[in-house]
C-alpha atoms as a PDB file:
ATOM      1  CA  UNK A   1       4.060 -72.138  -3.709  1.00  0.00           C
ATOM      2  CA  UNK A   2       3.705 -68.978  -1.903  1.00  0.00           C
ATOM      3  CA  UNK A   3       2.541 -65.624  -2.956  1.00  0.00           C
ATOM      4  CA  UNK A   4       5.244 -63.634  -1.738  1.00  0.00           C
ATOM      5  CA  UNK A   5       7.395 -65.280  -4.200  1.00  0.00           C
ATOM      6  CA  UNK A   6       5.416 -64.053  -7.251  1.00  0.00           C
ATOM      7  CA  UNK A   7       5.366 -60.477  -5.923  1.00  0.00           C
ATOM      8  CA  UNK A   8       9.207 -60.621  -5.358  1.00  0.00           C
ATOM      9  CA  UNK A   9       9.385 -61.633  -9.185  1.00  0.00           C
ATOM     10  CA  UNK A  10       7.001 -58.602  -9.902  1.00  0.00           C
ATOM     11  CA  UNK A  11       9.082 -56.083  -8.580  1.00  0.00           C
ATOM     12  CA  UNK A  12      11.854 -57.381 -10.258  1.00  0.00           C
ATOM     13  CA  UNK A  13      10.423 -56.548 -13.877  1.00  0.00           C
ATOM     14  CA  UNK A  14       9.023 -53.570 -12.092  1.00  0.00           C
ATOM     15  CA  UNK A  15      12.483 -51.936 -10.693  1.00  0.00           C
ATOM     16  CA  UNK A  16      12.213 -48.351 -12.785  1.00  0.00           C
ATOM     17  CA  UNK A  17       8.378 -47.763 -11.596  1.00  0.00           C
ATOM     18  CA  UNK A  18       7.215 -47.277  -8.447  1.00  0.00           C
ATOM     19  CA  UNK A  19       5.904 -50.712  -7.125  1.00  0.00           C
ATOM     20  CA  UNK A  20       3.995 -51.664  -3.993  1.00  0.00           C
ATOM     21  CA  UNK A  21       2.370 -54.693  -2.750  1.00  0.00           C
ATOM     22  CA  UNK A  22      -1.119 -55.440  -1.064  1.00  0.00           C
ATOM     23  CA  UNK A  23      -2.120 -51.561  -2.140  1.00  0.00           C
ATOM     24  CA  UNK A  24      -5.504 -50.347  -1.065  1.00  0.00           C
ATOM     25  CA  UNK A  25      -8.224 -47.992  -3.112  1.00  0.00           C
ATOM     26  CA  UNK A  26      -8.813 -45.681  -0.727  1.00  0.00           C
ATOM     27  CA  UNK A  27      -9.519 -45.277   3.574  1.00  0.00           C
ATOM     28  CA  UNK A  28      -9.852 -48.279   5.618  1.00  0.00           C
ATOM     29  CA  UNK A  29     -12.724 -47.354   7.620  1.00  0.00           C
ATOM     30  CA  UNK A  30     -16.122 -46.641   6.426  1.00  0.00           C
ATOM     31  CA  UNK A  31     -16.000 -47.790   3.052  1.00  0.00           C
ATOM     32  CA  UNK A  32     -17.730 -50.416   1.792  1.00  0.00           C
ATOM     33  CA  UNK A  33     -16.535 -50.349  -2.004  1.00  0.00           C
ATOM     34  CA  UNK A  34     -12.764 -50.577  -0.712  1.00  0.00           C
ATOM     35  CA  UNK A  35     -10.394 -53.228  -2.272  1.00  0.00           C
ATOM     36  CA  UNK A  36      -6.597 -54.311  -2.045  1.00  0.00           C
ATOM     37  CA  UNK A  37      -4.270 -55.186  -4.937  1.00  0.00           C
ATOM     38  CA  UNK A  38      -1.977 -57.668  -4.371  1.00  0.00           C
ATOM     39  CA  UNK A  39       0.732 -55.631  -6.590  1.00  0.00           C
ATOM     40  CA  UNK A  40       0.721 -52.485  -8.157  1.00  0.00           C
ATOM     41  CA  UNK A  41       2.826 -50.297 -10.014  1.00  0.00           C
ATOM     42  CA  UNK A  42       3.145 -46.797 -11.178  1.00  0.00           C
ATOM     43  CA  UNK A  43       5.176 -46.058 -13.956  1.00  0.00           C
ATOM     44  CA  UNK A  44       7.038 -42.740 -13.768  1.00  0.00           C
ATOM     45  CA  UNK A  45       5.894 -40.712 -16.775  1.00  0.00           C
ATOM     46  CA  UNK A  46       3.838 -37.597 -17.043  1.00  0.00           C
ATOM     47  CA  UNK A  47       3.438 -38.144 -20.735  1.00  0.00           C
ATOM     48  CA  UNK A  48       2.135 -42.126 -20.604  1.00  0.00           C
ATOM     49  CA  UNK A  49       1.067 -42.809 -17.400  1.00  0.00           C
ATOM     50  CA  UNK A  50       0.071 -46.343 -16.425  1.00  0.00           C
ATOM     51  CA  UNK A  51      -1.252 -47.624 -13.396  1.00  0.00           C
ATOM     52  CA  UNK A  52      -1.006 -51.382 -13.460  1.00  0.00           C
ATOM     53  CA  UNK A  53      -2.916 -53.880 -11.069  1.00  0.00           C
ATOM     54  CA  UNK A  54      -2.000 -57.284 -10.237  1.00  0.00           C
ATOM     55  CA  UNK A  55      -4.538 -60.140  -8.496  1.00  0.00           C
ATOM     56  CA  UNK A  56      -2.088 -63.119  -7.612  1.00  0.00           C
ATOM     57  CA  UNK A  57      -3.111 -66.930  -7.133  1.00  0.00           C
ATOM     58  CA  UNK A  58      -1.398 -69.740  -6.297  1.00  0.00           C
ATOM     59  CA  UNK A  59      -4.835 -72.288  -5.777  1.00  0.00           C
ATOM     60  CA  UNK A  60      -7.309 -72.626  -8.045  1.00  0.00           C
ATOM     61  CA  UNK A  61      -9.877 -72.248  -5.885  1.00  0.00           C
ATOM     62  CA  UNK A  62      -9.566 -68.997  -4.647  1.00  0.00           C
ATOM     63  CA  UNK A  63      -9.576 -68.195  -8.402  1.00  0.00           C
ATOM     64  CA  UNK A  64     -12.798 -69.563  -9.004  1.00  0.00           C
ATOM     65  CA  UNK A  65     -14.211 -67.847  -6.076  1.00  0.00           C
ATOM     66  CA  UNK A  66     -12.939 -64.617  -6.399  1.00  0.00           C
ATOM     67  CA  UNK A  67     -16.407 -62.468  -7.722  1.00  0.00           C
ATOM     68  CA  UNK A  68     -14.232 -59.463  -6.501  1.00  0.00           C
ATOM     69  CA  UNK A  69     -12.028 -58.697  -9.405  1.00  0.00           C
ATOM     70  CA  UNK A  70     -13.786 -56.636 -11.958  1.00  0.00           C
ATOM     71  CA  UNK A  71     -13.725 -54.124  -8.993  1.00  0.00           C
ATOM     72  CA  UNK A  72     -10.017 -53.896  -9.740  1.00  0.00           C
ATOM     73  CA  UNK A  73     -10.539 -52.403 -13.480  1.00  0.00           C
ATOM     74  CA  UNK A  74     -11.618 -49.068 -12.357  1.00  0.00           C
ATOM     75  CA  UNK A  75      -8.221 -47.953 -10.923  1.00  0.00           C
ATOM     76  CA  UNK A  76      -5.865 -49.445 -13.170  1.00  0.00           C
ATOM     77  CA  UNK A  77      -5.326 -48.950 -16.860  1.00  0.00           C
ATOM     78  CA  UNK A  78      -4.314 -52.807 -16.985  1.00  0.00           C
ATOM     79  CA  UNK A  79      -5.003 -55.266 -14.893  1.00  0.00           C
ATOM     80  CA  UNK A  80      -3.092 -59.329 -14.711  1.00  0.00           C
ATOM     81  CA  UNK A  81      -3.218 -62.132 -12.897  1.00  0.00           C
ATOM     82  CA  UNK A  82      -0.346 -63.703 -11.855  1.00  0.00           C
ATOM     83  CA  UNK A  83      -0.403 -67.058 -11.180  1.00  0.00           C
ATOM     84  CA  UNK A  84       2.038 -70.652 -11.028  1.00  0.00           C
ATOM     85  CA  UNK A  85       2.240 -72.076 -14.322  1.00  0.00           C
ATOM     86  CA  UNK A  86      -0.859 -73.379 -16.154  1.00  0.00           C
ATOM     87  CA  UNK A  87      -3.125 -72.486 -12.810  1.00  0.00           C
ATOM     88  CA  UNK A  88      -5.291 -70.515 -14.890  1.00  0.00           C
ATOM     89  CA  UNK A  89      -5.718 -70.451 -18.769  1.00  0.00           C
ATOM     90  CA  UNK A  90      -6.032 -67.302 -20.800  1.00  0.00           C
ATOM     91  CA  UNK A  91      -9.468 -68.338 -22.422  1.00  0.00           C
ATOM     92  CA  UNK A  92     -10.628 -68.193 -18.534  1.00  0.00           C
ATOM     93  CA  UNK A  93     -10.460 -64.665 -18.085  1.00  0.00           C
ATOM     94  CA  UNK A  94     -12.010 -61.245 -20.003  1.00  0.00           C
ATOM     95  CA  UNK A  95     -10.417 -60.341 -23.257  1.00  0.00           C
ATOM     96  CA  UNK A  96      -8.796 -56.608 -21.871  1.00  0.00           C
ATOM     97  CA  UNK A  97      -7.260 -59.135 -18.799  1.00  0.00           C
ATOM     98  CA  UNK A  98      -3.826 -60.144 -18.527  1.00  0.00           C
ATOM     99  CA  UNK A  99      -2.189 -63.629 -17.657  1.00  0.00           C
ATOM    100  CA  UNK A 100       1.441 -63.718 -16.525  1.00  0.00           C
ATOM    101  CA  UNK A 101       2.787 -67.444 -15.521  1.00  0.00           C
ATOM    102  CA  UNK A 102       5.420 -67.793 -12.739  1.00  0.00           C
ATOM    103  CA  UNK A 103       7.526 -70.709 -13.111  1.00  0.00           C
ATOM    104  CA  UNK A 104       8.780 -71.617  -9.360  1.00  0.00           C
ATOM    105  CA  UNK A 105      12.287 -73.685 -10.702  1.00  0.00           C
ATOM    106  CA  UNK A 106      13.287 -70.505 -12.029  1.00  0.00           C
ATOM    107  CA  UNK A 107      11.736 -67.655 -10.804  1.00  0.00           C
ATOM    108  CA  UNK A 108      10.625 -66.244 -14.304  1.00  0.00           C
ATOM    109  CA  UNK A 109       7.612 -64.466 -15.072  1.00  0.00           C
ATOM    110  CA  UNK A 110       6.130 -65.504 -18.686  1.00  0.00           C
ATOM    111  CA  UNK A 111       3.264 -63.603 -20.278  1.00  0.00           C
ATOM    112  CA  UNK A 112       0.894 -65.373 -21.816  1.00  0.00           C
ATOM    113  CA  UNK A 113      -1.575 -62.891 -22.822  1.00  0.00           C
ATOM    114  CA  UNK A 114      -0.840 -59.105 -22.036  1.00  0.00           C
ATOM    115  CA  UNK A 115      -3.277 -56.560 -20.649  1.00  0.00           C
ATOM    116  CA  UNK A 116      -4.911 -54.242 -22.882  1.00  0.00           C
ATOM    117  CA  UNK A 117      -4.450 -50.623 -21.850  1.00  0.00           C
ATOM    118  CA  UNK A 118      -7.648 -49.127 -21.179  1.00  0.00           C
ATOM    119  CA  UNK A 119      -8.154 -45.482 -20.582  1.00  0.00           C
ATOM    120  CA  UNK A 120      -9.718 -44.439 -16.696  1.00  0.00           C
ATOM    121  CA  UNK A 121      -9.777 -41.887 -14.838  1.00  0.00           C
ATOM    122  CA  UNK A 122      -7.255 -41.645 -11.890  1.00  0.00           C
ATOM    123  CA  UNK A 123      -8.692 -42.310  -8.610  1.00  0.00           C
ATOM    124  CA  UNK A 124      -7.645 -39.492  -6.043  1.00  0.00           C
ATOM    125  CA  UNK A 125      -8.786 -42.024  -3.136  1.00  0.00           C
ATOM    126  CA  UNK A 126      -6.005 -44.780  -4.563  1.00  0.00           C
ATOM    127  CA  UNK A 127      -3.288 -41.364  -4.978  1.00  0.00           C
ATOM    128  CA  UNK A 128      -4.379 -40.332  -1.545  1.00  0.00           C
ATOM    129  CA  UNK A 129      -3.527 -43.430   0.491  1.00  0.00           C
ATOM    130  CA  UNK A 130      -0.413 -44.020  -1.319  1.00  0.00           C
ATOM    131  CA  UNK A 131       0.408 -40.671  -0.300  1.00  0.00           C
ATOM    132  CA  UNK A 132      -0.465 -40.933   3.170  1.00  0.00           C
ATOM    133  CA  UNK A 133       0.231 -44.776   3.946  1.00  0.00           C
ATOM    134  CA  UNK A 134       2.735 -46.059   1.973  1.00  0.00           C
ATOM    135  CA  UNK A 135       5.189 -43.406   1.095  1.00  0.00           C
ATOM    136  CA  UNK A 136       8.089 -42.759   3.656  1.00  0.00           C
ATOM    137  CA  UNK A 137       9.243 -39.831   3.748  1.00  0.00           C
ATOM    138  CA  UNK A 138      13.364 -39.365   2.933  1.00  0.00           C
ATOM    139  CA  UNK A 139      15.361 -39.723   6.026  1.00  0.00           C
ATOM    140  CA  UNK A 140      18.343 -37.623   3.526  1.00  0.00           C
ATOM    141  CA  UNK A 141      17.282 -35.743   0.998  1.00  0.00           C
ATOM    142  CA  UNK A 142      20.197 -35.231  -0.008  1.00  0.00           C
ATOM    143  CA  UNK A 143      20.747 -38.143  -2.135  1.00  0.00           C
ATOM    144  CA  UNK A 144      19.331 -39.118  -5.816  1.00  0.00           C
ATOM    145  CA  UNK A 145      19.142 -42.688  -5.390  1.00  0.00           C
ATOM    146  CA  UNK A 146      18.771 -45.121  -2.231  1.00  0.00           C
ATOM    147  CA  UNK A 147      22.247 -46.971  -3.776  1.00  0.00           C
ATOM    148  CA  UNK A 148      23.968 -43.520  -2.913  1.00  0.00           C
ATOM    149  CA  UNK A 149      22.622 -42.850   0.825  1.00  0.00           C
ATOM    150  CA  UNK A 150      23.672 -46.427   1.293  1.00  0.00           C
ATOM    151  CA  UNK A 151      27.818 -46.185  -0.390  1.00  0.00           C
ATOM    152  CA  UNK A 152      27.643 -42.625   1.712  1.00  0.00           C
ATOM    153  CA  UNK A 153      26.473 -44.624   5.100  1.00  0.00           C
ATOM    154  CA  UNK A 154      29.394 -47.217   4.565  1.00  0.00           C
ATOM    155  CA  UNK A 155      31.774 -44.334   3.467  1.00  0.00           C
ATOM    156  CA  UNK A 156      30.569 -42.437   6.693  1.00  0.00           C
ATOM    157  CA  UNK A 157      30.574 -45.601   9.002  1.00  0.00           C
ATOM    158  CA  UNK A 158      34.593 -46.696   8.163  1.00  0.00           C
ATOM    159  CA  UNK A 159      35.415 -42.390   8.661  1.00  0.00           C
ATOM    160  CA  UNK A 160      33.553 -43.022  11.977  1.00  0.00           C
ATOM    161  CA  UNK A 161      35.892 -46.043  12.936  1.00  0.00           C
ATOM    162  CA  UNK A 162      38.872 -44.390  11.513  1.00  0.00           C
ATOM    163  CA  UNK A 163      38.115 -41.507  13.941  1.00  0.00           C
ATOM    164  CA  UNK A 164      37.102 -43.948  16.327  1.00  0.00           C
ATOM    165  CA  UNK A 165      40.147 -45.407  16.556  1.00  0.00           C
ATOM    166  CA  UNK A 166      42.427 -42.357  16.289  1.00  0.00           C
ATOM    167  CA  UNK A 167      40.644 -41.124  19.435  1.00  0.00           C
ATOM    168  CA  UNK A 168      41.026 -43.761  21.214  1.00  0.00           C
ATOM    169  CA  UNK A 169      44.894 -43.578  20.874  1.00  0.00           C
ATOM    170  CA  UNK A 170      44.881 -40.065  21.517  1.00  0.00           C
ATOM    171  CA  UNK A 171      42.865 -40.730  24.695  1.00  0.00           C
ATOM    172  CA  UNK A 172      45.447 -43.267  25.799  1.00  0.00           C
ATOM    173  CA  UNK A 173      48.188 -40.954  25.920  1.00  0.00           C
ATOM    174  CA  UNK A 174      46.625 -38.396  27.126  1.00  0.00           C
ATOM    175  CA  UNK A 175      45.577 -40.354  29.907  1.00  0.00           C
ATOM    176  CA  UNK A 176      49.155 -41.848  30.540  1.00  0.00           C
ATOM    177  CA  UNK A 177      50.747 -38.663  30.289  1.00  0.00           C
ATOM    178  CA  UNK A 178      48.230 -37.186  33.335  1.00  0.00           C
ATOM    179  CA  UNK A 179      48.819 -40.454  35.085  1.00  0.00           C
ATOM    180  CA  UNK A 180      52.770 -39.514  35.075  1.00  0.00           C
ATOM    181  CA  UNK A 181      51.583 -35.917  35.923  1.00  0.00           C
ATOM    182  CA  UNK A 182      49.663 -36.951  38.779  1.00  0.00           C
ATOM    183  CA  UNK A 183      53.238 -39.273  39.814  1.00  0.00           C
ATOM    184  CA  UNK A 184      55.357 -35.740  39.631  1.00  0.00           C
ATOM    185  CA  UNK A 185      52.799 -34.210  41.715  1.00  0.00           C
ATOM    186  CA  UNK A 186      52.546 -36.402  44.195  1.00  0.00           C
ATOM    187  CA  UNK A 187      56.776 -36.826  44.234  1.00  0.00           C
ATOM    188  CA  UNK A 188      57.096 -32.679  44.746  1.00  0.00           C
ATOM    189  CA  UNK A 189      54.170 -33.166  47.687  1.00  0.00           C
ATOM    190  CA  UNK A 190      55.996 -35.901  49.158  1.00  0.00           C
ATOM    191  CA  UNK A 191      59.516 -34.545  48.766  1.00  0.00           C
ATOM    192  CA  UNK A 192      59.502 -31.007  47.874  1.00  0.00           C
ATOM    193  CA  UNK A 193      59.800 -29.441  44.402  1.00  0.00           C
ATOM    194  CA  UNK A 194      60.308 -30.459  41.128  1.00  0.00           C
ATOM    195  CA  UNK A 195      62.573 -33.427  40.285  1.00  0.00           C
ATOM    196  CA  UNK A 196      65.004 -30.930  38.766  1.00  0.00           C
ATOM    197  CA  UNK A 197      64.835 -29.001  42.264  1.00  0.00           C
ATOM    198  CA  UNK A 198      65.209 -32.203  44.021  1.00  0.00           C
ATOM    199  CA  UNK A 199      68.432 -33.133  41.573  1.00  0.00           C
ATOM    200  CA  UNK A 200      69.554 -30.070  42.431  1.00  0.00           C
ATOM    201  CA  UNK A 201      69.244 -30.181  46.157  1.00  0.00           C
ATOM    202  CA  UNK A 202      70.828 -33.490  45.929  1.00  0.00           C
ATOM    203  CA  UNK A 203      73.677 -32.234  44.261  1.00  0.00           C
ATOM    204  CA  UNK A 204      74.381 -29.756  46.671  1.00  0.00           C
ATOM    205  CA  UNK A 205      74.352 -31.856  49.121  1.00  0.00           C
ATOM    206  CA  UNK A 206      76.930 -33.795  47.104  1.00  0.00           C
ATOM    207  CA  UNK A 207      79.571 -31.068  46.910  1.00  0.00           C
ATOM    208  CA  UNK A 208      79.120 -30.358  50.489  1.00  0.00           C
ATOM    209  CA  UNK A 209      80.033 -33.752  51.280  1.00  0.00           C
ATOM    210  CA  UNK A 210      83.131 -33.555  49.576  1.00  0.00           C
ATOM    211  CA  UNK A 211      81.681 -35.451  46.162  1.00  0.00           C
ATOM    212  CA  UNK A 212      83.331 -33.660  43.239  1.00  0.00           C
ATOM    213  CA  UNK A 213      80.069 -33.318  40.954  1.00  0.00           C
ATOM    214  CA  UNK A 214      81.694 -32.086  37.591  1.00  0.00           C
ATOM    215  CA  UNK A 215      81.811 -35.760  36.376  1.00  0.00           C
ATOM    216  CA  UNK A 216      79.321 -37.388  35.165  1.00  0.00           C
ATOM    217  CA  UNK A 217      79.550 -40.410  37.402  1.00  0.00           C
ATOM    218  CA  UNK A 218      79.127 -38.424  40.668  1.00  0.00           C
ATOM    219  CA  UNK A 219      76.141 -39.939  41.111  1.00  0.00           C
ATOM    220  CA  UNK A 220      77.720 -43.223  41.403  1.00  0.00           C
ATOM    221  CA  UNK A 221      79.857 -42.031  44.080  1.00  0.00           C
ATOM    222  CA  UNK A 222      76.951 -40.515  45.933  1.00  0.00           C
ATOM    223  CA  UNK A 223      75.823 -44.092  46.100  1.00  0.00           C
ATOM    224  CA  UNK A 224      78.417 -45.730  47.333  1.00  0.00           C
ATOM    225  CA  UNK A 225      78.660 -43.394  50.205  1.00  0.00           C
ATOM    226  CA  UNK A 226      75.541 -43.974  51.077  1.00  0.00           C
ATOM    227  CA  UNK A 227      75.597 -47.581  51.052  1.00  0.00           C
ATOM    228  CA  UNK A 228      79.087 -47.438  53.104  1.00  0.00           C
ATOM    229  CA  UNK A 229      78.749 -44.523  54.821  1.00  0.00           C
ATOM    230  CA  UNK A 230      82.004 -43.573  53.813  1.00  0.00           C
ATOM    231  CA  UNK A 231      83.162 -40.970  51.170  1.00  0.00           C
ATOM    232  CA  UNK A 232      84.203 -42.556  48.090  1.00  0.00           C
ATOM    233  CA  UNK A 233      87.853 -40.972  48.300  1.00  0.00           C
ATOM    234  CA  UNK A 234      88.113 -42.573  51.182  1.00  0.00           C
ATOM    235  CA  UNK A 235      86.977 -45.691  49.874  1.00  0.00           C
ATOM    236  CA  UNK A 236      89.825 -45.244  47.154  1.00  0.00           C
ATOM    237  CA  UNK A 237      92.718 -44.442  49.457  1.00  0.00           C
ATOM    238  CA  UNK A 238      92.184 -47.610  51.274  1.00  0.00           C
ATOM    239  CA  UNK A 239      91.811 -49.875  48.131  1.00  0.00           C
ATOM    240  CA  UNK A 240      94.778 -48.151  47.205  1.00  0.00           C
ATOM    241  CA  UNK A 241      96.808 -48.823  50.369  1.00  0.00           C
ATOM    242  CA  UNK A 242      95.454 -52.427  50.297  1.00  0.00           C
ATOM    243  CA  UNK A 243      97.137 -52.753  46.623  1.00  0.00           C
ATOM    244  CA  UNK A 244     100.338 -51.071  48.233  1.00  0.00           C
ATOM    245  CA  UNK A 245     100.793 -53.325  51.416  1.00  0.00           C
ATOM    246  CA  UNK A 246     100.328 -56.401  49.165  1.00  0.00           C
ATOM    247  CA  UNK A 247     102.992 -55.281  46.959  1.00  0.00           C
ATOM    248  CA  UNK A 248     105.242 -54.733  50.009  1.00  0.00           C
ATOM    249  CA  UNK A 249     104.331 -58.318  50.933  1.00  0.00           C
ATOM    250  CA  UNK A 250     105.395 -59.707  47.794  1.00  0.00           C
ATOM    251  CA  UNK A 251     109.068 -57.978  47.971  1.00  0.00           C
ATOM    252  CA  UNK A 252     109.561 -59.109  51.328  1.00  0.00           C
ATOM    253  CA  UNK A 253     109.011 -62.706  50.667  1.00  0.00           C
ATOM    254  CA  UNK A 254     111.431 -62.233  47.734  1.00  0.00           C
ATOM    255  CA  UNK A 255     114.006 -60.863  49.912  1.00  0.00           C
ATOM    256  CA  UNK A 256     113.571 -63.442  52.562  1.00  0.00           C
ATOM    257  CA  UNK A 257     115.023 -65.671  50.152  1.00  0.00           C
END
């Protein structure tokens, strides 16, 4: 049985007040009357307040040998201890004393006898060092309730990859279309002007060469004079006087017979 299992089930009945564990009465050093509650919770209301103080055990005999705990009384208007079932009885323990059992198989708190409230007066030492040591301040003030900074956070976080994301793709194109920027560049350096000025050109040099360009398959031809270093008409007038002599073959075997 450990202790920090109790105190987990304390804050649990504790979740509208403002609960701390192993809470101090004042400033470490230099004080010889200072004490630590295990648990302790504030509840939030100007019209009732309530400070309540929690000693927890979970072997008998630290119980026994704690002499420290009517220290406790002064800065709490009730005071419990908080123990594993049947660890301590309630006939053990002052009449304005509490007794809450904690039953480990389920993780309930039962109270066998309840504190009595008992009127003090607040201790600005306890106030101060809960002011000082154990309150954060609010990273975003902004929000009314931890549960909302934390839905905004995930909200914000999937925006964040959304963007994320979009950027990246952005980024990618951007950086192919410089890439094929760069290519153009480095085409005009190597061969002189744009690639519509270097279409151009070519064309020109088309027409000059005979190449009628008003079709849109003069390109074509422009390749095959390259590749036969031959004009393409003339290409075509022998094909065409191949197709001729054959046929003049044909009719004079015919008339040979």
């Amino acid at each position: 049985m450990r202790a920090d299992e109790i105190k987990t089930a304390l804050s649990k009945r504790h979740t509208d007040d403002l609960f701390l564990t192993e809470v101090k009465t004042g400033k470490t050093w230099d004080n010889d009357e200072l004490l630590k509650f295990d648990a302790f919770a504030i509840k939030r209301s100007w019209a009732k307040p309530r400070f309540t103080g929690y000693e927890v055990k979970v072997s008998r005999s630290d119980f026994l040998n704690d002499q420290k705990w009517p220290g406790y009384l002064r800065y709490c208007h009730c005071f419990s201890f908080v123990c594993p079932k049947g660890l301590i009885q309630p006939e053990e323990l002052a009449d304005e004393v509490g007794l809450i059992w904690y039953y480990p198989d389920t993780g309930a708190l039962v109270t066998k006898r309840p504190a009595k409230y008992r009127l003090i007066e607040i201790s600005a030492d306890l106030l101060y060092y809960i002011l000082l040591s154990r309150i954060e301040s609010d990273r975003h003030p902004f929000f009314s309730s931890h549960r909302e900074e934390i839905e905004a956070y995930v909200k914000d976080k999937q925006t964040r990859l959304n963007l994320a994301r979009e950027f990246k793709g952005k980024l990618f194109d951007e950086i192919a279309a410089l890439r094929e920027k760069v290519r153009e560049l480095e085409s005009e350096l190597r061969f002189g002007g744009t690639k519509h000025e270097q279409l151009e050109k070519i064309k020109e040099a088309a027409e000059k060469a005979g190449i009628e360009t008003r079709y849109i398959w003069w390109p074509n031809n422009v390749v095959k004079m390259l590749e036969n270093s031959i004009h393409p008409d003339i290409l075509h007038a022998v094909e065409r006087i191949k197709r001729e002599a054959d046929e003049i073959q044909k009719l004079a075997k015919v008339s040979g017979k």
